[in-house]
C-alpha atoms as a PDB file:
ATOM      1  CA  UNK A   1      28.892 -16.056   7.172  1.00  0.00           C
ATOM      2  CA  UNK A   2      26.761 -15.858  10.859  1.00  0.00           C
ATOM      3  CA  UNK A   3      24.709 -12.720   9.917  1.00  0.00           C
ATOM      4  CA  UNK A   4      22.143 -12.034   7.181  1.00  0.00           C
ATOM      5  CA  UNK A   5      22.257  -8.961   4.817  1.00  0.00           C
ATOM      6  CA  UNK A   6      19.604  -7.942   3.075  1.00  0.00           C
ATOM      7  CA  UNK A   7      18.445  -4.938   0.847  1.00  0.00           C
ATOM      8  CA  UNK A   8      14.505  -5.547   0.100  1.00  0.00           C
ATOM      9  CA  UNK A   9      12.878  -2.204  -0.846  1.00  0.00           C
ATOM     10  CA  UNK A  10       9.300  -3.047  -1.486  1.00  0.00           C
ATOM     11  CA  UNK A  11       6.617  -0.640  -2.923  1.00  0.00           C
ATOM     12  CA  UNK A  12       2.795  -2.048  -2.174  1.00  0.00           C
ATOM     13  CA  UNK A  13      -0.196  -1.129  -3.526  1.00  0.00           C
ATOM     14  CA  UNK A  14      -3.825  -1.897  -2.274  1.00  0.00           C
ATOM     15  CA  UNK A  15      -7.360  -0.268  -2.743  1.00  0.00           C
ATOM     16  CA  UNK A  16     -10.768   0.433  -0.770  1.00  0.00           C
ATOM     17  CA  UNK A  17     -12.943  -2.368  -1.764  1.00  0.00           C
ATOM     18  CA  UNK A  18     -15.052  -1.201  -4.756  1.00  0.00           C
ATOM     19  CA  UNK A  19     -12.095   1.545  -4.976  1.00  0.00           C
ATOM     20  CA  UNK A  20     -15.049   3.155  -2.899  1.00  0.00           C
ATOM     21  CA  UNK A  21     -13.195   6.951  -1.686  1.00  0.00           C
ATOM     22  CA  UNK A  22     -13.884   5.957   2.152  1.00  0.00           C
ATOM     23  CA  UNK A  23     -10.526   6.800   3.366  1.00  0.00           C
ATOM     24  CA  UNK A  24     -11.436  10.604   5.103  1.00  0.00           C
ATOM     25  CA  UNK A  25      -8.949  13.004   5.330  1.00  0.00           C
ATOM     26  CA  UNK A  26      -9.981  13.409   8.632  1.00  0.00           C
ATOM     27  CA  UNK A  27      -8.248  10.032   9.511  1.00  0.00           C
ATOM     28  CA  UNK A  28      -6.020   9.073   7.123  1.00  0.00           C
ATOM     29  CA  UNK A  29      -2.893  10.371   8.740  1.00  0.00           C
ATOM     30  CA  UNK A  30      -3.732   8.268  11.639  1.00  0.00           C
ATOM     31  CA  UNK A  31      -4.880   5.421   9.834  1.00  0.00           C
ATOM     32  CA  UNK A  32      -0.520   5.870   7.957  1.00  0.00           C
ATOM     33  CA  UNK A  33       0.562   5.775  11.402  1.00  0.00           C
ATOM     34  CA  UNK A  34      -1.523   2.687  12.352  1.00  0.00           C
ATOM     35  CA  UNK A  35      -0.038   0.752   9.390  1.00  0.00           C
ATOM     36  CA  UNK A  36       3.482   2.294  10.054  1.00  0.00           C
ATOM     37  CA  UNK A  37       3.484   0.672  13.330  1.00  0.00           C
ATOM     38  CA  UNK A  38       2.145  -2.414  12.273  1.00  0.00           C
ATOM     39  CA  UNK A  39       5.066  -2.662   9.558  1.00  0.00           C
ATOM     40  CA  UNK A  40       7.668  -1.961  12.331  1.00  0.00           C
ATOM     41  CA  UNK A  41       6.408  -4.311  14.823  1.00  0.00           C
ATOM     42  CA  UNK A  42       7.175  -7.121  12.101  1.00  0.00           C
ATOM     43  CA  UNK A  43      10.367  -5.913  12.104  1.00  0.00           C
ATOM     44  CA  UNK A  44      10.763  -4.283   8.534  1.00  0.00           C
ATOM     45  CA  UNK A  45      11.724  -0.627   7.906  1.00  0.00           C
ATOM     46  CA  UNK A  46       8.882   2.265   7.112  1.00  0.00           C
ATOM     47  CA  UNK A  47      10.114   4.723   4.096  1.00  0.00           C
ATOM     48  CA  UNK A  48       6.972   6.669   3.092  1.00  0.00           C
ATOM     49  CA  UNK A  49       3.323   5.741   3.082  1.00  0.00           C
ATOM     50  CA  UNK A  50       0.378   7.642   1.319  1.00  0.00           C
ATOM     51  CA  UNK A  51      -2.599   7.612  -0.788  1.00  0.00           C
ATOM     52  CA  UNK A  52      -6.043   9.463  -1.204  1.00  0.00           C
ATOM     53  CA  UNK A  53      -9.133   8.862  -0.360  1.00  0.00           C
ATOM     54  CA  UNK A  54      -9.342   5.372  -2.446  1.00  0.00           C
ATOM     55  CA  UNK A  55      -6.004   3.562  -1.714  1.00  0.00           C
ATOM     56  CA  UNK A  56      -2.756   3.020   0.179  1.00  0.00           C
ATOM     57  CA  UNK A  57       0.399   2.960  -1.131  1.00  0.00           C
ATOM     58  CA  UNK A  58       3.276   1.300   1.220  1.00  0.00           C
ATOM     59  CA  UNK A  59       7.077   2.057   0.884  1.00  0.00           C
ATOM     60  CA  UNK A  60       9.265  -0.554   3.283  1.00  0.00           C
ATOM     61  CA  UNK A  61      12.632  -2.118   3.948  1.00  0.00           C
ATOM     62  CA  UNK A  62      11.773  -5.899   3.838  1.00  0.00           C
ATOM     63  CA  UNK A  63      12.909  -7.496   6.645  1.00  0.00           C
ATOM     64  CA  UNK A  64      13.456 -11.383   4.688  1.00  0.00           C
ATOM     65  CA  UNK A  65      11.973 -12.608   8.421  1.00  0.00           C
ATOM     66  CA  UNK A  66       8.989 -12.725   7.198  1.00  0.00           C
ATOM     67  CA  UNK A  67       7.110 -13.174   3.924  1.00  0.00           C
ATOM     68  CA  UNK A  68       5.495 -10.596   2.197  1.00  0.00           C
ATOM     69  CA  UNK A  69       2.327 -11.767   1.412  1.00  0.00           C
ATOM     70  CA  UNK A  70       2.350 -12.651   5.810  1.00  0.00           C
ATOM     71  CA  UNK A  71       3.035  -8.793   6.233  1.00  0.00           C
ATOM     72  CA  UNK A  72       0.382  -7.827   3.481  1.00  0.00           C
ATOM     73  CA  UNK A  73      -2.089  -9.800   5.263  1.00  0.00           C
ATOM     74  CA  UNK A  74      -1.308  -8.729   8.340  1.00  0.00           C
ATOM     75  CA  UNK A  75      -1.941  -5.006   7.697  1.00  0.00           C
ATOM     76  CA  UNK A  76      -4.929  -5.023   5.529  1.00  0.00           C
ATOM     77  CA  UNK A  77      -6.475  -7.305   8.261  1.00  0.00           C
ATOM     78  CA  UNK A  78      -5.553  -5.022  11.170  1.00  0.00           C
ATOM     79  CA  UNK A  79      -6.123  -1.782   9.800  1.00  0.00           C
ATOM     80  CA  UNK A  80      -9.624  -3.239   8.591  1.00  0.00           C
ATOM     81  CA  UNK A  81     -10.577  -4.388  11.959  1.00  0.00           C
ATOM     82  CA  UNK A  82      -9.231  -0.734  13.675  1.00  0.00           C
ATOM     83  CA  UNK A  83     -11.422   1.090  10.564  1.00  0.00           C
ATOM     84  CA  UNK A  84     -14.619  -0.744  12.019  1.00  0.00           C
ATOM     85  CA  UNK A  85     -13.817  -0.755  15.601  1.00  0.00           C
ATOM     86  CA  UNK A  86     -13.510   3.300  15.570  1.00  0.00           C
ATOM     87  CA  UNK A  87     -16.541   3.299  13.421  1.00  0.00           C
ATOM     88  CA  UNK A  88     -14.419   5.583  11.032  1.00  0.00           C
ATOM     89  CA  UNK A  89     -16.783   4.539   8.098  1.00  0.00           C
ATOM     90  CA  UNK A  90     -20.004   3.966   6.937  1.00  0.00           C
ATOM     91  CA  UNK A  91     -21.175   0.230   6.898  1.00  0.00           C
ATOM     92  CA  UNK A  92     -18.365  -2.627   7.108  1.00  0.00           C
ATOM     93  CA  UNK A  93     -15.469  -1.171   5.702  1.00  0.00           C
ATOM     94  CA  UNK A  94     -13.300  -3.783   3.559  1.00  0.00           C
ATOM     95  CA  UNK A  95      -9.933  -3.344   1.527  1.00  0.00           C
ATOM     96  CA  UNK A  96     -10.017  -5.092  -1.677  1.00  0.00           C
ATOM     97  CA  UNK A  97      -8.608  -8.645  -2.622  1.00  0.00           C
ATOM     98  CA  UNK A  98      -5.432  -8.725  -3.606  1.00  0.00           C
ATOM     99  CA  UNK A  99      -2.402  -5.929  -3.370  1.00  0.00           C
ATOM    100  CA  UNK A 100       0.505  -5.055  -6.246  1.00  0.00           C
ATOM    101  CA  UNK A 101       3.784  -5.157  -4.700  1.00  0.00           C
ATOM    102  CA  UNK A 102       7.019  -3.866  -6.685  1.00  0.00           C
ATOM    103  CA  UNK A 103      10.945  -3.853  -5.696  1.00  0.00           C
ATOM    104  CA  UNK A 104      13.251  -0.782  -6.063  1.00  0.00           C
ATOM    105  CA  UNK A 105      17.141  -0.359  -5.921  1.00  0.00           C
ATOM    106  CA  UNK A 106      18.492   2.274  -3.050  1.00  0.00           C
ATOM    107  CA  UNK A 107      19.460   4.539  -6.051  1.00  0.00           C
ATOM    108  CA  UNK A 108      15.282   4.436  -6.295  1.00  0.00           C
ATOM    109  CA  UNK A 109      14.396   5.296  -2.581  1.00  0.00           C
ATOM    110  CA  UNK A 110      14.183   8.969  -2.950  1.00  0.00           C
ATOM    111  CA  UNK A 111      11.810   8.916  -6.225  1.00  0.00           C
ATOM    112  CA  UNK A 112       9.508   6.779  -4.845  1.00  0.00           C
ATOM    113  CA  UNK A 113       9.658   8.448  -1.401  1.00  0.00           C
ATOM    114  CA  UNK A 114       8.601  11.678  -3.601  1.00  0.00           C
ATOM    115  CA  UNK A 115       5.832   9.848  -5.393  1.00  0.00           C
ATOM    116  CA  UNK A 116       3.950   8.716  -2.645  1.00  0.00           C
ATOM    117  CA  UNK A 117       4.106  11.743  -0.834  1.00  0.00           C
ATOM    118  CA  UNK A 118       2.634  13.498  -3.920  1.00  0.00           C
ATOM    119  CA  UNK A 119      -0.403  10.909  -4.187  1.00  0.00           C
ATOM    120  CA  UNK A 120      -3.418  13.694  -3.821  1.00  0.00           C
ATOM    121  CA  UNK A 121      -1.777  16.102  -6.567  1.00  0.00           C
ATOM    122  CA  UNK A 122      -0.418  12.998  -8.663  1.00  0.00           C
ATOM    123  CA  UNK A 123      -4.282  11.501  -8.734  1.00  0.00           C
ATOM    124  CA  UNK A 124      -5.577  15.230  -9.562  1.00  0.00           C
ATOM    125  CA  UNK A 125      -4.584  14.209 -13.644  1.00  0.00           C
ATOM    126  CA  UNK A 126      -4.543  10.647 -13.533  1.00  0.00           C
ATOM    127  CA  UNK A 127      -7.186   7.531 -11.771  1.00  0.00           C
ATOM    128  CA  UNK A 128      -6.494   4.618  -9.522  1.00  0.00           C
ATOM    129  CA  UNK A 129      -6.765   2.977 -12.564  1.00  0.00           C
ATOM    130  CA  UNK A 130      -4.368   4.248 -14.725  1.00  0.00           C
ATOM    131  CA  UNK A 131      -1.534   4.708 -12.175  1.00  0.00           C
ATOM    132  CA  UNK A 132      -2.148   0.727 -11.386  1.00  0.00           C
ATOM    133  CA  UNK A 133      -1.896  -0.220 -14.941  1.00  0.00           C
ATOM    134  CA  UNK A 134       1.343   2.211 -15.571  1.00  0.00           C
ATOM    135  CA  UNK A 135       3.305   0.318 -12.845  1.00  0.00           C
ATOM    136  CA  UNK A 136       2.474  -3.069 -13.820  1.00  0.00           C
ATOM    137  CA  UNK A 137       3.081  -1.807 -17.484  1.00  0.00           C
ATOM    138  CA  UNK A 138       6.527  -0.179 -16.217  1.00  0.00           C
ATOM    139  CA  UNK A 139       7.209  -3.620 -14.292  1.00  0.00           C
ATOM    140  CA  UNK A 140       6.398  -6.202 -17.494  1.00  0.00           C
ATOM    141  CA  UNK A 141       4.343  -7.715 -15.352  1.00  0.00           C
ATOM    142  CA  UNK A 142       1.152  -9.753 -17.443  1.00  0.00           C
ATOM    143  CA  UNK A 143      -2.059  -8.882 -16.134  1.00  0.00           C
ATOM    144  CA  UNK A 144      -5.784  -9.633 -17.155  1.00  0.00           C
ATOM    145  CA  UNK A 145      -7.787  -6.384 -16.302  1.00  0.00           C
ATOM    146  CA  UNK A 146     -10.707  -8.946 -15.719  1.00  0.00           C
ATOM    147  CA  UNK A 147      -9.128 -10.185 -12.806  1.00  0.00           C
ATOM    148  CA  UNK A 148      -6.887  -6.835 -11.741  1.00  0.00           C
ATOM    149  CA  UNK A 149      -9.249  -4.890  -9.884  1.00  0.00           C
ATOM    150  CA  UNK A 150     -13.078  -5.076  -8.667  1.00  0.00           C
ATOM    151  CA  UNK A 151     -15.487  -3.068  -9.937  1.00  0.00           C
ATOM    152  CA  UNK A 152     -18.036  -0.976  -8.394  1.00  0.00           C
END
């Protein structure tokens, strides 16, 4: 076989240091399109991206070119430097340590297109918090919620 075939659908998750709501509505949209082109630069495939005013959530075809945690690194650093170059916040603004990142089948694509386009009304019952600890609860993945997010 000369060619590689791949079907990576990757669902990320990262917060506003402190979970602090800095992310304006006034620039979020562009700050999506910032990371969108970031993510296609590197080669891998935008599906949705979202979030409110306290975190980003990231929808992508992997490209297996490059690593994950590379990519994940690569945006948070970039979009952090383009938040303080505009001067788009108060103050140094930081994202926080860390990022969850979760796989989906294609039969998956559409629901979790739909769920991160409905962060703002989704977040209008339910925290940060709790939607973090229902997918890493949905996933079976073994957390320690002294080491899962910082605090304010």
């Amino acid at each position: 076989m000369g060619s590689t075939y791949t079907q990576i659908h990757i669902h990320a998750v990262f917060a506003v240091k402190n979970r602090t709501a800095l992310l304006s509505k006034e620039w979020r949209d562009r700050l999506y399109q910032y990371m969108g082109c970031i993510i296609k630069d590197q080669g891998h495939k935008v599906l949705a991206i979202g979030g409110t005013s306290n975190h980003v959530h990231l929808f992508f075809g992997l490209h297996p070119s490059q690593s994950l945690s590379s990519l994940m690194l690569r945006v948070k650093r970039e979009t952090s430097e383009w938040i303080n170059r505009e001067k788009l916040t108060l103050g140094r603004f930081q994202w926080q340590n860390g990022y969850g990142a979760f796989s989906y089948s294609k039969s998956q694509i559409s629901n979790v297109i739909n769920y991160i386009q409905n962060q703002e009304q989704h977040h209008a019952r339910k925290s940060f918090r709790e939607e973090y600890l229902d997918i890493l609860e949905k996933f079976g993945i073994d957390y320690d919620v002294r080491y899962m997010l910082d605090d304010i």
